[in-house]
N, C-alpha and C. Protein backbone atom coordinates (compact mmCIF):
# COMPACT_ATOMS: atom_id res chain seq x y z
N UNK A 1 79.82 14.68 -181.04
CA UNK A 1 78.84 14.10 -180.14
C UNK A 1 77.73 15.10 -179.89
N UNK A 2 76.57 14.51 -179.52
CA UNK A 2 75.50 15.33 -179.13
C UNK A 2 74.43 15.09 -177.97
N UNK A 3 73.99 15.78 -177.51
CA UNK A 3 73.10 15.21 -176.22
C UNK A 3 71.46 15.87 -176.33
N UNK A 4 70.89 14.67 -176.08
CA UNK A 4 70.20 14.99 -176.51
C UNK A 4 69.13 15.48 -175.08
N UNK A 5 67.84 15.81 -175.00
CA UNK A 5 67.42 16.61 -173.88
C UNK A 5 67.04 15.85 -172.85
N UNK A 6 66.47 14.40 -173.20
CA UNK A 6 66.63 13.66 -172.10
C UNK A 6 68.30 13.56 -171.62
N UNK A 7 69.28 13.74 -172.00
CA UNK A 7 70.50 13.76 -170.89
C UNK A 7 71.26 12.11 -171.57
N UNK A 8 70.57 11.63 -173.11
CA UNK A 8 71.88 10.68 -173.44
C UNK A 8 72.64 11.43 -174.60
N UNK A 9 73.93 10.52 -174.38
CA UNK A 9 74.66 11.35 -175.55
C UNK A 9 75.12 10.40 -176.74
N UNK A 10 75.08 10.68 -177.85
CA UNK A 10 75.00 10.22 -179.17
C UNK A 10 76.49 10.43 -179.80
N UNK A 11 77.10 9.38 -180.41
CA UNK A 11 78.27 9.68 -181.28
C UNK A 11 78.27 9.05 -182.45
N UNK A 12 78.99 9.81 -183.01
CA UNK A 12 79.02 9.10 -184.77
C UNK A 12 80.49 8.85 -185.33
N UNK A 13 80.62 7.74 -186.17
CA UNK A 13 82.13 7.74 -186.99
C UNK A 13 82.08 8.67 -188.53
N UNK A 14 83.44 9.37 -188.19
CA UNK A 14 83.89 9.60 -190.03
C UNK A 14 83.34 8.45 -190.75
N UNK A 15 83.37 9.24 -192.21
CA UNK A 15 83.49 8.24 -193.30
C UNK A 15 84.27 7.31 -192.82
N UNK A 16 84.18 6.19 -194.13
CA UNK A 16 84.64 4.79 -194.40
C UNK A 16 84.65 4.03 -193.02
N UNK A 17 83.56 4.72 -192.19
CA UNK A 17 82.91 3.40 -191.49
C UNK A 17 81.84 3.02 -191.32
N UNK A 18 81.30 2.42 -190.67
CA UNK A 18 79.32 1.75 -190.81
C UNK A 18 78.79 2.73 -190.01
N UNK A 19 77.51 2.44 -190.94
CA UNK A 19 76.53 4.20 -190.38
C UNK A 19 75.84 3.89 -189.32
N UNK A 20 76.48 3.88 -188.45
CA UNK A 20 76.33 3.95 -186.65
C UNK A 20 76.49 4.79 -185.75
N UNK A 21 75.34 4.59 -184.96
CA UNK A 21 75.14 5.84 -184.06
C UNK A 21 76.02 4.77 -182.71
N UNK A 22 76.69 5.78 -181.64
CA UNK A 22 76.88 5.10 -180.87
C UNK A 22 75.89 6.14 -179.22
N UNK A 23 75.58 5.31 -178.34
CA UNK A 23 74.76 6.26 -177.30
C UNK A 23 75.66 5.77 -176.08
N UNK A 24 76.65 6.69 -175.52
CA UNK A 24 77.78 6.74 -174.60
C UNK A 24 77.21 7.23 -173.24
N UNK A 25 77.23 7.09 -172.26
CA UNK A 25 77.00 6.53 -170.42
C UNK A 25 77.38 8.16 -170.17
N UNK A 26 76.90 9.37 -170.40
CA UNK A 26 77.80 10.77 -169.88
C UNK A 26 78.22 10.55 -169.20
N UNK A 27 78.17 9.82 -168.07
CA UNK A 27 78.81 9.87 -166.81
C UNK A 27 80.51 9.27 -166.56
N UNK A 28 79.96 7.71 -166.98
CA UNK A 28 81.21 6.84 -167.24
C UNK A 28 82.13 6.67 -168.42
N UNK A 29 81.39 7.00 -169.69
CA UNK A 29 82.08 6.94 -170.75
C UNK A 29 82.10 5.38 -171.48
N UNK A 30 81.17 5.18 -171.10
CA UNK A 30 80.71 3.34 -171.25
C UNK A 30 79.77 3.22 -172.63
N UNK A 31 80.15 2.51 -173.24
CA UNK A 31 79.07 2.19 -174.63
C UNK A 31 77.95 1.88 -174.06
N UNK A 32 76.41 2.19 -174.43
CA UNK A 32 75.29 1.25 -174.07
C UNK A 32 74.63 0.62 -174.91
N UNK A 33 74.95 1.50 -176.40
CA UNK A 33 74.23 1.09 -177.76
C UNK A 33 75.20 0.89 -178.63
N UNK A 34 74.24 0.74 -179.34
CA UNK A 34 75.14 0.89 -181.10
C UNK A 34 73.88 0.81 -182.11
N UNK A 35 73.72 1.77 -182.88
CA UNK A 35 72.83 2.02 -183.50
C UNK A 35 72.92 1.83 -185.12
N UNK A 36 73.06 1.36 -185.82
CA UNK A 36 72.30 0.86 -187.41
C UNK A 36 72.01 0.89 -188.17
N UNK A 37 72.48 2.08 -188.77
CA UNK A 37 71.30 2.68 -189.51
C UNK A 37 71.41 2.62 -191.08
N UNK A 38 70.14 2.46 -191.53
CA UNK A 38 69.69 2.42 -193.00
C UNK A 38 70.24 3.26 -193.99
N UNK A 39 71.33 3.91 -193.46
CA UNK A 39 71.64 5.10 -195.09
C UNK A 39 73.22 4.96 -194.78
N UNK A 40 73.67 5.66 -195.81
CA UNK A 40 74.92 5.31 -196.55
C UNK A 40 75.53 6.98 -195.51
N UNK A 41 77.61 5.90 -194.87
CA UNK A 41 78.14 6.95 -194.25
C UNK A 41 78.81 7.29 -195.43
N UNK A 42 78.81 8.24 -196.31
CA UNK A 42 79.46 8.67 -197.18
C UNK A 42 80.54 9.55 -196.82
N UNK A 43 80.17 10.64 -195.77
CA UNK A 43 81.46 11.27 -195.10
C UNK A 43 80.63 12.26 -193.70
N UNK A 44 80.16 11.37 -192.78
CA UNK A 44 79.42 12.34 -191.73
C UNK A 44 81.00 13.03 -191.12
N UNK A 45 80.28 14.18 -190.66
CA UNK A 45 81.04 14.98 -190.09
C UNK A 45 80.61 15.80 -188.65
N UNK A 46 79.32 15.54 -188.51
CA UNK A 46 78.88 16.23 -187.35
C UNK A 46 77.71 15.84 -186.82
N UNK A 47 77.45 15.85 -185.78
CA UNK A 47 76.21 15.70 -184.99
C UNK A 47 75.26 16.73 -183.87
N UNK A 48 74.45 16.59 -184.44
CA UNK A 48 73.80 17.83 -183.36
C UNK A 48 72.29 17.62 -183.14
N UNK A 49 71.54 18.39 -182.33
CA UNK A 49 70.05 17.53 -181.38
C UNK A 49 69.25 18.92 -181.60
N UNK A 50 68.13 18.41 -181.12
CA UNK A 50 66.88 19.63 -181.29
C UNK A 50 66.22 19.55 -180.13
N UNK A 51 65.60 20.41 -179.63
CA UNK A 51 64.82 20.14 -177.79
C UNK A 51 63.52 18.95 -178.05
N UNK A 52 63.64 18.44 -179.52
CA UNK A 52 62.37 17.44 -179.33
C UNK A 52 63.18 15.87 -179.57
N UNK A 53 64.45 16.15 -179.63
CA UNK A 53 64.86 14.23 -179.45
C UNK A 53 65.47 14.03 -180.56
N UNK A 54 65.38 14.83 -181.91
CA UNK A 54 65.84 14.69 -182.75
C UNK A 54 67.35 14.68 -183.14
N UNK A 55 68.01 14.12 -183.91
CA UNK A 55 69.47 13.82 -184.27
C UNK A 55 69.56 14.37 -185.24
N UNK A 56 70.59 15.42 -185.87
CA UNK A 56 71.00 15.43 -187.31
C UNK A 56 72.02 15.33 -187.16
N UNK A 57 72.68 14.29 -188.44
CA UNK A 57 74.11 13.77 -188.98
C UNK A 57 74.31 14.63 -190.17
N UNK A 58 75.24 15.16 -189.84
CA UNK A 58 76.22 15.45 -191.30
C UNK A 58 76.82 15.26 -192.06
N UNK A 59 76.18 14.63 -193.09
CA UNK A 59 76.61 13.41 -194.02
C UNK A 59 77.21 14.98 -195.23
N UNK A 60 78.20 15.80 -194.86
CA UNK A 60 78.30 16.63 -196.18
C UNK A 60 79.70 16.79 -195.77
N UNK A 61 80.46 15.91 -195.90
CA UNK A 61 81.63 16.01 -195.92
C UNK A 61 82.48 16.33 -197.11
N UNK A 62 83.28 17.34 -197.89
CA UNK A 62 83.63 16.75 -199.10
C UNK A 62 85.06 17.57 -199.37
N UNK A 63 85.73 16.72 -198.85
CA UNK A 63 87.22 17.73 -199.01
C UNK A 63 87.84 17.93 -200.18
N UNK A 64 87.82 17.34 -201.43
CA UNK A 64 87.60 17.46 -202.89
C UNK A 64 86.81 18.71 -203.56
N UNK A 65 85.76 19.07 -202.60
CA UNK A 65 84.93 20.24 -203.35
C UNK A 65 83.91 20.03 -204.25
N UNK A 66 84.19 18.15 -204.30
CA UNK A 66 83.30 17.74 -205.94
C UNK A 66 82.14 17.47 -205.63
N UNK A 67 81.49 16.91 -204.60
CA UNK A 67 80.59 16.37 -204.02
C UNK A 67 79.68 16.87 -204.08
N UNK A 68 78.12 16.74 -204.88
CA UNK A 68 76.79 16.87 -204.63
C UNK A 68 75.87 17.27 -204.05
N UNK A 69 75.95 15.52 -203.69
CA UNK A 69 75.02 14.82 -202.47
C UNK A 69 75.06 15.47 -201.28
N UNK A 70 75.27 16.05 -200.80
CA UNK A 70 75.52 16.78 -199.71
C UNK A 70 73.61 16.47 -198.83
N UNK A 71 73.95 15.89 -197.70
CA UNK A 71 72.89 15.64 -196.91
C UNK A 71 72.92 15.80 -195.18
N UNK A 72 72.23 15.94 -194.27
CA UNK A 72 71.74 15.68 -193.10
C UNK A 72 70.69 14.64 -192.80
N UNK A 73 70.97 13.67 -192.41
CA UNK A 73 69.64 12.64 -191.64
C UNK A 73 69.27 13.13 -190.37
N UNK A 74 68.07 13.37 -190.39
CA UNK A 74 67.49 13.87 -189.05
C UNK A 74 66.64 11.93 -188.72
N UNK A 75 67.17 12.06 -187.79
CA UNK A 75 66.77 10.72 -186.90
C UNK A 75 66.54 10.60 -185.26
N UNK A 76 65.06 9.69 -185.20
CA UNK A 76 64.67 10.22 -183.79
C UNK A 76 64.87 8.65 -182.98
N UNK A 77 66.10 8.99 -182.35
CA UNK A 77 66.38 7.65 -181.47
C UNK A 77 65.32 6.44 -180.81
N UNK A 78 63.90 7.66 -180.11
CA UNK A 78 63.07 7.25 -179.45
C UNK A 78 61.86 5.98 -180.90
N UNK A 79 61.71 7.30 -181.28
CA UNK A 79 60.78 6.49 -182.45
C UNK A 79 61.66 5.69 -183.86
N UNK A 80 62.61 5.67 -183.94
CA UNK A 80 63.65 5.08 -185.43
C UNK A 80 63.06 5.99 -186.23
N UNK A 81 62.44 7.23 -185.89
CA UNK A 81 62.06 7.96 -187.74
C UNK A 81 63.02 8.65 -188.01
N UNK A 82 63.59 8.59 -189.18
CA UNK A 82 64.33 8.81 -190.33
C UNK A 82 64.33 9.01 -191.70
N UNK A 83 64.92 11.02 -191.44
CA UNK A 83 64.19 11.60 -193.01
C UNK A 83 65.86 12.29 -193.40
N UNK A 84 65.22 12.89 -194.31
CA UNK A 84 66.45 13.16 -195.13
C UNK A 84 66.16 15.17 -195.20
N UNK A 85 67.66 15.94 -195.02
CA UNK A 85 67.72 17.42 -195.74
C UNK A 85 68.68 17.05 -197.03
N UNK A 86 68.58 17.36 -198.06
CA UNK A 86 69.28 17.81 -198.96
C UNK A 86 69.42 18.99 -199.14
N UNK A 87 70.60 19.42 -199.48
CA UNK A 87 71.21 20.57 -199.99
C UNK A 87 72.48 21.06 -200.81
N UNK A 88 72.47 21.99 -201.62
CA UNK A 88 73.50 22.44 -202.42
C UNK A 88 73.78 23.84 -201.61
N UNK A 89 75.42 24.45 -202.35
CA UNK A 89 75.77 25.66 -201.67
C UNK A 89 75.17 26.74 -202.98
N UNK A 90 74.86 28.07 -202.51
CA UNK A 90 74.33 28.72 -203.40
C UNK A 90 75.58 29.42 -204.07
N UNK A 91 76.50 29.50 -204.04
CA UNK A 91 77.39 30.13 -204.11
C UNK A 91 78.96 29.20 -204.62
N UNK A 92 78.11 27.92 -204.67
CA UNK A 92 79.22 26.89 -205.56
C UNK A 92 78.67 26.71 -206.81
N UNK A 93 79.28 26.72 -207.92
CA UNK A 93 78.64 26.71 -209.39
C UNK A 93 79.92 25.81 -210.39
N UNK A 94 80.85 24.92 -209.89
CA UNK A 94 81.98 24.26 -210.46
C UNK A 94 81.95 23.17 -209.25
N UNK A 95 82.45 21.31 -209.84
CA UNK A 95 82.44 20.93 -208.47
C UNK A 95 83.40 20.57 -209.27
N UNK A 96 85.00 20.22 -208.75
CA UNK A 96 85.36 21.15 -208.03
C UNK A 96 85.57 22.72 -208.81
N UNK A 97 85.43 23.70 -207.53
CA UNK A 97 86.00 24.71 -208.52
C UNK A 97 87.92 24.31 -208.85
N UNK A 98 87.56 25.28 -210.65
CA UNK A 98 89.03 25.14 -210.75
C UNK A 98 90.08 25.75 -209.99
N UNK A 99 89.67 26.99 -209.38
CA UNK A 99 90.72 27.95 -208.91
C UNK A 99 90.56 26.75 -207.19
N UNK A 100 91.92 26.15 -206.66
CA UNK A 100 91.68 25.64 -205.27
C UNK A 100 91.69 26.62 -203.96
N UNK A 101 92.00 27.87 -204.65
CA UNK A 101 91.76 28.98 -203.63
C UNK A 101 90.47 28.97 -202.92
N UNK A 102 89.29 28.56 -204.16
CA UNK A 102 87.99 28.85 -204.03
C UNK A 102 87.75 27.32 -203.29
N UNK A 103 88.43 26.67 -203.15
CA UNK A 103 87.81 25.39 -202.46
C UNK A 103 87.11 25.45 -201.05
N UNK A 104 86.36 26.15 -200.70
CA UNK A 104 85.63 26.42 -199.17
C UNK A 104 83.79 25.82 -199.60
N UNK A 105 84.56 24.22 -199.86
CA UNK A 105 82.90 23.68 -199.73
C UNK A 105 82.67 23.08 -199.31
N UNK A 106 83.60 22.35 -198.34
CA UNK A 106 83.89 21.36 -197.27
C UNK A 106 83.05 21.66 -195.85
N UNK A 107 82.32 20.92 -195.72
CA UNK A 107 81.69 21.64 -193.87
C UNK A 107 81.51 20.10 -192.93
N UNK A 108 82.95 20.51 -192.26
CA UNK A 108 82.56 19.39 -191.16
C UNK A 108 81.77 20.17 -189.51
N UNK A 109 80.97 21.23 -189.30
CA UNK A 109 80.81 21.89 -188.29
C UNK A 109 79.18 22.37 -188.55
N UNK A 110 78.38 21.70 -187.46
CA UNK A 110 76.84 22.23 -187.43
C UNK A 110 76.07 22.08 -186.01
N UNK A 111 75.27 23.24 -185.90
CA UNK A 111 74.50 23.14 -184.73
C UNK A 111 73.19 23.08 -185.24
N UNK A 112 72.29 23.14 -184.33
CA UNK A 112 70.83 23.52 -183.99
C UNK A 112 70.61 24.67 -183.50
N UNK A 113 69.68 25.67 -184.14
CA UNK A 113 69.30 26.88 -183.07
C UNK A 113 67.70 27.01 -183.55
N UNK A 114 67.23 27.34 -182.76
CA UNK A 114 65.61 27.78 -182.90
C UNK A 114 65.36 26.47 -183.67
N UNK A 115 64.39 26.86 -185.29
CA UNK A 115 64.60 25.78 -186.49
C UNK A 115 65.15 25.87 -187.03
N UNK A 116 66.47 26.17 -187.73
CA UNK A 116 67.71 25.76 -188.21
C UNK A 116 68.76 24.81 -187.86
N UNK A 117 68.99 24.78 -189.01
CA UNK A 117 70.71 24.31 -189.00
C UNK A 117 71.39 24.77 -189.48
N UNK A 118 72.63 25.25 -188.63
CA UNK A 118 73.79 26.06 -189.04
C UNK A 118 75.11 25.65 -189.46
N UNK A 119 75.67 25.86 -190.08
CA UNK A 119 76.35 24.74 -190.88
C UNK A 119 77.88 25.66 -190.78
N UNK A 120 79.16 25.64 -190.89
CA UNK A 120 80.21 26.26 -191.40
C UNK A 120 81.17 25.59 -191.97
N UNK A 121 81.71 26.35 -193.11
CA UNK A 121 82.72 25.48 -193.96
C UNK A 121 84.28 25.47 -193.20
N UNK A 122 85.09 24.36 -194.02
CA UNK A 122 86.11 24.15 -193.49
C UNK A 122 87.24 24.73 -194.58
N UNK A 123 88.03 25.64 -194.94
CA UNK A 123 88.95 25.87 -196.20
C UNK A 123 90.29 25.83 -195.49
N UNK A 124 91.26 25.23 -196.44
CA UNK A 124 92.46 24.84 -195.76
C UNK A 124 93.58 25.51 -196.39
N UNK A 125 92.79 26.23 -197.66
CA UNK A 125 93.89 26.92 -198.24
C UNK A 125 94.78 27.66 -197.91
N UNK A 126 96.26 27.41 -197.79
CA UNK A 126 97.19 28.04 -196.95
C UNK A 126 96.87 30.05 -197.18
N UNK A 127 96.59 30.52 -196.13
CA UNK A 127 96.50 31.86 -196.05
C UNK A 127 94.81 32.61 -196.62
N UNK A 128 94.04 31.36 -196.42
CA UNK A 128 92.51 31.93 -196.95
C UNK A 128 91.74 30.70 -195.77
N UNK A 129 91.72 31.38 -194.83
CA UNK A 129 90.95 30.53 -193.75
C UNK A 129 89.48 31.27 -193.22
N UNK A 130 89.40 31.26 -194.74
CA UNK A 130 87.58 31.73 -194.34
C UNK A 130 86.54 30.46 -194.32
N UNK A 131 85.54 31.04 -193.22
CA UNK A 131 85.10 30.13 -192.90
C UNK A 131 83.15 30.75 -193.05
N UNK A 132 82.76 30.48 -193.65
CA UNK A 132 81.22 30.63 -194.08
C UNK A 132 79.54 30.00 -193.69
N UNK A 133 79.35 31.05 -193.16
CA UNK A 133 78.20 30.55 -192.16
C UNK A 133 76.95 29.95 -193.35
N UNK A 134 76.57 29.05 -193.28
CA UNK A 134 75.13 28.34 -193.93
C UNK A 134 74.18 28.29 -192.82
N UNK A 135 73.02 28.33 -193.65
CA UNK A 135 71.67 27.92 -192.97
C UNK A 135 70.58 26.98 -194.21
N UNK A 136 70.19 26.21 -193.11
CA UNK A 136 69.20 25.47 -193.39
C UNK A 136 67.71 25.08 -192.83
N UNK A 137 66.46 25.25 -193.71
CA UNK A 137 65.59 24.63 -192.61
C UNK A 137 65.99 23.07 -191.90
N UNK A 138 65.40 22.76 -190.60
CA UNK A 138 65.75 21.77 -189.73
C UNK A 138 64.49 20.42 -190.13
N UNK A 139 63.93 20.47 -191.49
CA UNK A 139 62.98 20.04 -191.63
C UNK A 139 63.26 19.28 -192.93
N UNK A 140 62.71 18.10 -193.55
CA UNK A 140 63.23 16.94 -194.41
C UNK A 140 62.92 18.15 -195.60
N UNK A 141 63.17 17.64 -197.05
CA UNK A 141 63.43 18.44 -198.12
C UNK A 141 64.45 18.77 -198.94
N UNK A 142 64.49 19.20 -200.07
CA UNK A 142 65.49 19.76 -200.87
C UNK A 142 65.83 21.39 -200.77
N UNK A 143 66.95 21.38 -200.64
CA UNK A 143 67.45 23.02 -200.24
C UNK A 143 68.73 23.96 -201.20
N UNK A 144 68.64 24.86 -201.15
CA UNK A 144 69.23 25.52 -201.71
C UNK A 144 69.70 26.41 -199.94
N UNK A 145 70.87 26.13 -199.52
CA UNK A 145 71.19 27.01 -198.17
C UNK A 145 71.48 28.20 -198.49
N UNK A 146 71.53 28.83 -197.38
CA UNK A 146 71.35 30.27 -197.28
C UNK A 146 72.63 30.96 -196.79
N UNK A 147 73.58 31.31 -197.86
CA UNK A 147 74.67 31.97 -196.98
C UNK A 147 74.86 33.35 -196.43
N UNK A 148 74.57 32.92 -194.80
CA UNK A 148 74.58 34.36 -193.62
C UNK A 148 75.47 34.92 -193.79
N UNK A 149 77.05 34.08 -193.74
CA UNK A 149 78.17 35.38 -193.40
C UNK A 149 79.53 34.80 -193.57
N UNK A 150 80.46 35.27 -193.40
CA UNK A 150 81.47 35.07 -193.18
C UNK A 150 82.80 35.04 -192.21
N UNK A 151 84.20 34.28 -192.34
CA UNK A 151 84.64 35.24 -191.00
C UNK A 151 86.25 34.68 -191.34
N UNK A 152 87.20 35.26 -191.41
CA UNK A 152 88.39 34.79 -191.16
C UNK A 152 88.74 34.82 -190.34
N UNK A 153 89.31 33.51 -189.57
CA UNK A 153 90.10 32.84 -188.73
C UNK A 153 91.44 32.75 -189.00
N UNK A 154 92.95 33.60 -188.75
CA UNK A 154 93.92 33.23 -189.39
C UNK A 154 94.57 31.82 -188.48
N UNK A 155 95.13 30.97 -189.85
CA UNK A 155 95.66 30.01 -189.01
C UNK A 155 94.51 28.91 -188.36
N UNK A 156 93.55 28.95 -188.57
CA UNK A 156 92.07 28.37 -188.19
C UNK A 156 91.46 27.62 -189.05
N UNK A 157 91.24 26.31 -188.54
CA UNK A 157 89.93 25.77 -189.62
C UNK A 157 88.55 25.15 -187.95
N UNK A 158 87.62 25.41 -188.98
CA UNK A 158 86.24 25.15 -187.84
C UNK A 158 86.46 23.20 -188.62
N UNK A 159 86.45 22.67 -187.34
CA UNK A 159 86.07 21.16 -187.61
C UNK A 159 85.19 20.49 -186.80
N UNK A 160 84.66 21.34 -185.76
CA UNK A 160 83.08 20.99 -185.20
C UNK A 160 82.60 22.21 -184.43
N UNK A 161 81.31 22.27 -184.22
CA UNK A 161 80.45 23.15 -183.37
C UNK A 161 79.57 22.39 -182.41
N UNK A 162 79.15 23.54 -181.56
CA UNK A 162 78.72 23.00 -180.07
C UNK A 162 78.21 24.63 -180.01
N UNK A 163 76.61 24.36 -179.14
CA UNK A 163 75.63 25.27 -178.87
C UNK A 163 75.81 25.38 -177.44
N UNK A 164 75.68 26.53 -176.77
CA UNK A 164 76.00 25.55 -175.16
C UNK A 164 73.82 26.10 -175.03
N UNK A 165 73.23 24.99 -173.88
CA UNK A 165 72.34 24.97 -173.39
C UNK A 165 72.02 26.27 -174.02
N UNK A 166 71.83 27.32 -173.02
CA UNK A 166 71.23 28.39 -173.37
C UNK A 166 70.98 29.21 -174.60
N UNK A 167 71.82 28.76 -175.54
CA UNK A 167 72.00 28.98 -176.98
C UNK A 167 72.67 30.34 -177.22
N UNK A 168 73.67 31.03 -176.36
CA UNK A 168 73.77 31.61 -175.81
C UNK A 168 75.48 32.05 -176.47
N UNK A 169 76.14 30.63 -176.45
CA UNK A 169 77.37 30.50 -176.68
C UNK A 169 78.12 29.55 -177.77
N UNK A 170 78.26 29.86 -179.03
CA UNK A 170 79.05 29.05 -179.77
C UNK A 170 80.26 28.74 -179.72
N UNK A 171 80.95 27.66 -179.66
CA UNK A 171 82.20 27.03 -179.60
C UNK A 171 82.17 26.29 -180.95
């Protein structure tokens, strides 16, 4: 879920369901919308906002490793505009790779900071729970992301992120 700066909050379904935004009551927990939208849920995984209204979905789900397409829809509730990020990992060159050790291309976890988007992978491989920071511009286009860093988590997989207000604090 995400909130956006006017104070509503936005939710999205996993794959294999309709590419719908839902906009939830913070207070009560009450549906008010249901939103519609024109592009294919292939496997969203995350949602996150920008201080100007904007939505990005994380349509780069790919627990296989094989997957492409890897995208973000940035979508602005207020106005319906709706653009597209594409991106590949710089550092994936096999889809899937053969070795499944190397399978860390999965990213269900992204925020907003400044103009970026920060992205981290999910690897499940028993005893390799690294988890790899991406960046992206926050702006429509084709990308080649930028990998910042790394970090092992033992026993850990990242399956969403959250900025708090101040930008201050990642969860």
């Amino acid at each position: 879920m995400a909130r956006t700066p006017d104070g509503q909050l936005w939710l999205l379904n996993d794959s294999r369901n309709p590419s719908e935004l839902f906009r939830i009551d913070p207070y009560t927990g009450h549906l008010l919308e249901t939103r519609n939208l024109p592009v294919p849920n292939r496997d969203w995984e995350d949602i996150t906002s920008d201080s100007t209204g904007n939505l990005y979905i994380g349509d780069f789900g790919k627990n296989g490793n094989a997957r492409r397409n890897l995208c973000i829809f940035r979508y602005h509730p207020a106005t319906d505009a709706l653009d597209s990020i594409r991106f590949l990992y710089p550092d994936q060159n096999a889809w899937p790779p053969t070795d499944a050790r190397a399978w860390n291309f999965n990213c269900e976890a992204m925020v907003f900071f400044h103009d970026s988007l920060h992205l981290f992978s999910k690897n499940v491989f028993k005893g390799n729970f690294v988890t790899k920071h991406y960046v992206l511009p926050a702006r429509p286009g084709e990308y080649v992301a930028e990998l910042r860093d790394s970090i092992i988590l033992p026993n850990r997989v990242i399956t969403g992120a959250a900025l708090s207000p101040d930008g201050k604090t990642l969860a």
